[in-house]
N, C-alpha and C. Protein backbone atom coordinates (compact mmCIF):
# COMPACT_ATOMS: atom_id res chain seq x y z
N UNK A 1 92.99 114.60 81.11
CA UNK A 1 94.05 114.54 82.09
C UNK A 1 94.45 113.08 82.32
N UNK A 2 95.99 112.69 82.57
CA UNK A 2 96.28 111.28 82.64
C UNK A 2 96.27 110.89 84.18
N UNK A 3 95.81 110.06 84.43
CA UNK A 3 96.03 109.44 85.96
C UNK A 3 97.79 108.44 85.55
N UNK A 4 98.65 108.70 86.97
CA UNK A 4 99.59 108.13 86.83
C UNK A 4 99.14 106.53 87.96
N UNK A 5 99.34 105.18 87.13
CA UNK A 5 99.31 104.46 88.34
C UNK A 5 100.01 104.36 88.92
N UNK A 6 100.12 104.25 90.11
CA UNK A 6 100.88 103.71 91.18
C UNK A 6 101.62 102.15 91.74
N UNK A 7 102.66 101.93 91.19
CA UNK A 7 102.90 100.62 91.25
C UNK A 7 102.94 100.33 92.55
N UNK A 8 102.66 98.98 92.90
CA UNK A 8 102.04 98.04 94.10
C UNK A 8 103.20 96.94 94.31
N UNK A 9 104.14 96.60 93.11
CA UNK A 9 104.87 95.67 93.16
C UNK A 9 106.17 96.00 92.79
N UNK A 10 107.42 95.54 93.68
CA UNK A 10 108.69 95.21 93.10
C UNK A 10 109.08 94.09 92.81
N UNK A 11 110.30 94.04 92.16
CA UNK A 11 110.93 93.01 91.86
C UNK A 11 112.04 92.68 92.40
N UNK A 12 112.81 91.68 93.05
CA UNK A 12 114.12 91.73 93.48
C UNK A 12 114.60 90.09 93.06
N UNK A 13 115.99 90.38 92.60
CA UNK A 13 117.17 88.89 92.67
C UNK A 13 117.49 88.73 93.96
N UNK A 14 117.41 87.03 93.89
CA UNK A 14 118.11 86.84 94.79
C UNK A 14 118.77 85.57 94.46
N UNK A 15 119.58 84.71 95.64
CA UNK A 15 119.99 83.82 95.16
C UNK A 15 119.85 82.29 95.88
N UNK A 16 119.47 81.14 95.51
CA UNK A 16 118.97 80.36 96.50
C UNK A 16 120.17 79.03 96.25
N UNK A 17 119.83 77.70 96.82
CA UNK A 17 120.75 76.80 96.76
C UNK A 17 120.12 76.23 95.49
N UNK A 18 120.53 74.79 95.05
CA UNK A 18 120.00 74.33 93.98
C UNK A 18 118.94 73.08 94.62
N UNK A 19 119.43 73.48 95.80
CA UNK A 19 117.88 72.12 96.68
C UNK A 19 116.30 73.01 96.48
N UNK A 20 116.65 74.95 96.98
CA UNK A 20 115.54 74.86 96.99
C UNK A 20 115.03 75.63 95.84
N UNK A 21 116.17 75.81 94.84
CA UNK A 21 115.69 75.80 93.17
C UNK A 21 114.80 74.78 92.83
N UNK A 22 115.33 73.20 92.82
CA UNK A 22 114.42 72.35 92.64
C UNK A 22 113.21 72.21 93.80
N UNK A 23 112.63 72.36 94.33
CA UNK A 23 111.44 72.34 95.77
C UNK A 23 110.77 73.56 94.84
N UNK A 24 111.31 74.35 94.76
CA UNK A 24 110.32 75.71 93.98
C UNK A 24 110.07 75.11 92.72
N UNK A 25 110.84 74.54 91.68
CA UNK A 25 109.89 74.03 90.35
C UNK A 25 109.43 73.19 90.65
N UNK A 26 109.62 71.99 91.48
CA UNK A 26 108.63 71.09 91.43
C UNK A 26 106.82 71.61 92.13
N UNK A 27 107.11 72.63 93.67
CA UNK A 27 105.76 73.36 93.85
C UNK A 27 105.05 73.82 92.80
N UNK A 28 106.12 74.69 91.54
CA UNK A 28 105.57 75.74 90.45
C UNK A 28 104.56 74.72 89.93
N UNK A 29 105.16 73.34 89.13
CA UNK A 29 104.11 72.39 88.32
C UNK A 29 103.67 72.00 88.86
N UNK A 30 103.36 71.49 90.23
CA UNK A 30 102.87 70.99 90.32
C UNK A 30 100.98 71.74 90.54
N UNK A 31 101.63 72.93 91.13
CA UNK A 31 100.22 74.18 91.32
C UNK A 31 100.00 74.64 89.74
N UNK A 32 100.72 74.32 88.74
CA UNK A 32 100.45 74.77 87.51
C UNK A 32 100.64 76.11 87.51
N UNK A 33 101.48 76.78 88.19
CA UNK A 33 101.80 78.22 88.16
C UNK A 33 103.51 78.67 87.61
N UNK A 34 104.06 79.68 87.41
CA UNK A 34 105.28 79.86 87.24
C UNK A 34 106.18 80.25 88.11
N UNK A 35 107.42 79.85 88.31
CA UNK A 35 108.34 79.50 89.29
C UNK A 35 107.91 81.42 90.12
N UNK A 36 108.32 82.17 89.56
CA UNK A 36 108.23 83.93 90.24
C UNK A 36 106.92 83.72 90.78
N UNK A 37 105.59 83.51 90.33
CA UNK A 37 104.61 83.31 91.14
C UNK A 37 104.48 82.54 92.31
N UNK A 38 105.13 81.36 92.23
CA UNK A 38 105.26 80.34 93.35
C UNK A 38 105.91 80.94 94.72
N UNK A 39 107.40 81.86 93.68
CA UNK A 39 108.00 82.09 94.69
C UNK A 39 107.10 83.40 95.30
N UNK A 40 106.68 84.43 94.97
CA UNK A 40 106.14 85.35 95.62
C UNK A 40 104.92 85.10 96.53
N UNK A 41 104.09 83.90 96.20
CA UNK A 41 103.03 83.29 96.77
C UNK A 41 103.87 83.01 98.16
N UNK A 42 104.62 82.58 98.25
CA UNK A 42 105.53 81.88 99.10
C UNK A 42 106.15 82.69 100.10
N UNK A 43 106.85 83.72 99.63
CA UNK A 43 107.25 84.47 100.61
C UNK A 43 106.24 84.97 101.16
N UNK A 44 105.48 85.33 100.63
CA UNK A 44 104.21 86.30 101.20
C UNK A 44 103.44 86.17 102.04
N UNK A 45 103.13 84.47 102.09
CA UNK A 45 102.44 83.79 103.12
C UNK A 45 103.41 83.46 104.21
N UNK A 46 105.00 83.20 104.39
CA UNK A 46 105.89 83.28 105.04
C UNK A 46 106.08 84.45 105.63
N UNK A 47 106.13 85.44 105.08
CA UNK A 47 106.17 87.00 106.02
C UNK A 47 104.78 87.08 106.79
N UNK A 48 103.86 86.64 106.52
CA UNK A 48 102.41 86.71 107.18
C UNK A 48 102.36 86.34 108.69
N UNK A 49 103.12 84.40 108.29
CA UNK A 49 102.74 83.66 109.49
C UNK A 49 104.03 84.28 110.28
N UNK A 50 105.27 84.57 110.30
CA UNK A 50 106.36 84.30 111.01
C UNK A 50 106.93 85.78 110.79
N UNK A 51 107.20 86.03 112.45
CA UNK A 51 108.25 87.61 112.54
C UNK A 51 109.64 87.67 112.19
N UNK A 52 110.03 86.84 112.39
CA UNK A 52 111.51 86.43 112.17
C UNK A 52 112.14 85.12 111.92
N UNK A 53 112.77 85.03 111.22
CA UNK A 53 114.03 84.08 111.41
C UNK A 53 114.95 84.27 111.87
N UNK A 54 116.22 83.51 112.46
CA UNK A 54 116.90 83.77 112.99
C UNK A 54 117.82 82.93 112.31
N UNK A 55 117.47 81.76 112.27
CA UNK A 55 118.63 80.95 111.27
C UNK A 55 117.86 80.09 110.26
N UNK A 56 118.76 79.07 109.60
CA UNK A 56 117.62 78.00 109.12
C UNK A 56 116.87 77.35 110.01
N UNK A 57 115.60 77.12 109.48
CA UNK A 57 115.05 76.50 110.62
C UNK A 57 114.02 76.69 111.96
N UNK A 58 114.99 77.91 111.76
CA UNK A 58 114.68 78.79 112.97
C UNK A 58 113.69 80.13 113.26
N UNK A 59 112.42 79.62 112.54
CA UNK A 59 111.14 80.99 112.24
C UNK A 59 110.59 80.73 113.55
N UNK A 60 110.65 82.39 114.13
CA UNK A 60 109.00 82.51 115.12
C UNK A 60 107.95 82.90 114.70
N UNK A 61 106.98 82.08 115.16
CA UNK A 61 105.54 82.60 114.42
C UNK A 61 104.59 83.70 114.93
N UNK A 62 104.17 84.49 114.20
CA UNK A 62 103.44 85.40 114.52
C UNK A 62 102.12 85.02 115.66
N UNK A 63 102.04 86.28 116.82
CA UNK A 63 101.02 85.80 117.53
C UNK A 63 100.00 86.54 117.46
């Protein structure tokens, strides 16, 4: 019998400026990781600490 896995991960486009295109490759080499890793590392720990944004700038942090 086959077990079906269950995927854990999506993928989504999006689109950023070219300031923080460059800020994301320079994090990627410098952690020696690849830019999609950096970036998912990134959001992930950003959705963790902070409930919202509201504008730039403008994150409240989780209490």
């Amino acid at each position: 019998m086959s077990q079906t896995k269950k995927k854990t991960t999506v993928s989504i486009n999006l689109e950023m400026s070219a300031e923080t295109n460059q800020g994301l490759t320079l994090a990627a080499k410098a952690a020696n990781r690849s830019k999609h890793i950096e970036a998912a590392l990134r959001l992930a720990d950003h959705i963790r600490r902070f409930e919202h944004v509201g504008g730039y700038e403008e994150a409240a942090p989780r209490k």
